[in-house]
Protein backbone atom coordinates (compact mmCIF):
# COMPACT_ATOMS: atom_id res chain seq x y z
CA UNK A 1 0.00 0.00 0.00
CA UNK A 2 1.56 3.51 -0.80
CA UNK A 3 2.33 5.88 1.84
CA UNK A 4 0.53 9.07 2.18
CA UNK A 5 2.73 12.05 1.41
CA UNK A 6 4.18 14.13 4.31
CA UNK A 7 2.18 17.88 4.26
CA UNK A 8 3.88 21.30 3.35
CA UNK A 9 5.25 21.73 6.82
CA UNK A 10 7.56 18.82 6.46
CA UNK A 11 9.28 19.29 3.71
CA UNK A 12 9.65 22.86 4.68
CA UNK A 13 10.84 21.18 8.41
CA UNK A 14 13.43 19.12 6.40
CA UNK A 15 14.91 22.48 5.19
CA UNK A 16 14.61 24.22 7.63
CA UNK A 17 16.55 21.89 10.36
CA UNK A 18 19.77 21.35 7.51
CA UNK A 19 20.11 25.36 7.78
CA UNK A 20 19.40 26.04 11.46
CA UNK A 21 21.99 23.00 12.18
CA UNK A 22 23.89 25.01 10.15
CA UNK A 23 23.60 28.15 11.82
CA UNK A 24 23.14 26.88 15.52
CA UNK A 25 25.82 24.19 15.83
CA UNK A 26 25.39 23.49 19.75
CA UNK A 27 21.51 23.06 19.27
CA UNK A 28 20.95 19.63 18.97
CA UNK A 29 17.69 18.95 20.51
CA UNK A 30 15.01 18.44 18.58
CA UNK A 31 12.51 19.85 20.49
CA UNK A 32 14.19 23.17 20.14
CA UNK A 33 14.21 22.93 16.68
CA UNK A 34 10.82 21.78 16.25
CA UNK A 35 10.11 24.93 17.87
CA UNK A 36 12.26 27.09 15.95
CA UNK A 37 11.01 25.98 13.13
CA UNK A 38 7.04 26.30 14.30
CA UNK A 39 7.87 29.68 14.89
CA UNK A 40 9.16 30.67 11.57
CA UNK A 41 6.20 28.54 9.66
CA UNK A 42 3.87 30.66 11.92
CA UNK A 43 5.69 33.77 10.36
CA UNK A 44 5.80 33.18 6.80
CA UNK A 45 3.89 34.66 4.14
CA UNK A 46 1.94 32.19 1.79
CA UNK A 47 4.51 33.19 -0.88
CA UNK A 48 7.26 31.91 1.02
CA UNK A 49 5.23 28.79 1.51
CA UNK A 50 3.57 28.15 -1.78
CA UNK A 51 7.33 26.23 -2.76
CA UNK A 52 6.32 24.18 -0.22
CA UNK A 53 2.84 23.32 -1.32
CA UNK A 54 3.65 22.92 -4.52
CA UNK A 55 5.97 20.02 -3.21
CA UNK A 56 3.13 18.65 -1.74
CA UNK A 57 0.50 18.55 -4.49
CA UNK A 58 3.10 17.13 -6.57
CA UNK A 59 3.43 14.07 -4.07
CA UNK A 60 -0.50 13.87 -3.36
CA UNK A 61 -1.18 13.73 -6.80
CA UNK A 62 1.74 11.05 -7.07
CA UNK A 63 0.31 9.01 -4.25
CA UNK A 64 -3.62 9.17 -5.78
CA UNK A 65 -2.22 7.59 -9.16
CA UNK A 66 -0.23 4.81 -6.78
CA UNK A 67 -3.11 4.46 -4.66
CA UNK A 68 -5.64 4.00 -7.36
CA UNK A 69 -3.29 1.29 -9.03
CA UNK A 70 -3.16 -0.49 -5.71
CA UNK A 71 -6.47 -0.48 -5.44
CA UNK A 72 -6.58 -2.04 -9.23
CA UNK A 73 -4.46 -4.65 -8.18
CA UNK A 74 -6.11 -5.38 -5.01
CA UNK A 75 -9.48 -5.49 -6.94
CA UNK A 76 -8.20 -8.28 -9.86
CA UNK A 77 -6.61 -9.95 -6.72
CA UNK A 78 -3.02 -9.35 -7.81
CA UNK A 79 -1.31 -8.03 -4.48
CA UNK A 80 -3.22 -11.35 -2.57
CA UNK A 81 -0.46 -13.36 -0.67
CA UNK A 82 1.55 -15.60 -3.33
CA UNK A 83 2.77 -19.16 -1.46
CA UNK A 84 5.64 -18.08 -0.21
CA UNK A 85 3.67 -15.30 2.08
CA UNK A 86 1.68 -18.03 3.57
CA UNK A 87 4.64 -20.06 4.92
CA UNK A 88 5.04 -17.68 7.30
CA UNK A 89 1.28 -17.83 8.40
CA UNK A 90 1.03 -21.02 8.80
């Protein structure tokens, strides 16, 4: 089954913790850079975020094709356990 895509603020997190690591050497607790990083999300304009969402309509739309041909599969019975699955179950 494919894995839902992270939202804007993640991939935005992801850049956000390689500069501030960066920047902030002695920080290494992630709780303080969750929080730095909530804080500057909170003060961004939607232009400075729309990179971000863009990202993550990309991946959504990604992840709707690969769920609906999982759901295809599933359907003719194609991802159903093959033998060697079922040696385990046994």
């Amino acid at each position: 089954m494919p894995k839902k895509p992270p939202t804007a603020f993640f991939y935005f997190l992801e850049d956000f913790r390689k500069e501030f690591q960066e920047q902030n050497p002695d920080i290494k607790s992630m709780r303080d850079i969750g929080k730095a990083c909530g804080e500057k999300w909170k003060t961004m304009t939607y232009e400075e975020k729309v990179n971000y969402y863009d990202i993550t309509t990309e991946k959504r739309t990604e992840f709707d094709t690969s769920m609906a041909d999982y759901n295809k599969r599933k359907e003719i019975g194609k991802d159903e356990e093959t033998e060697d699955d079922s040696e385990y179950d046994e």
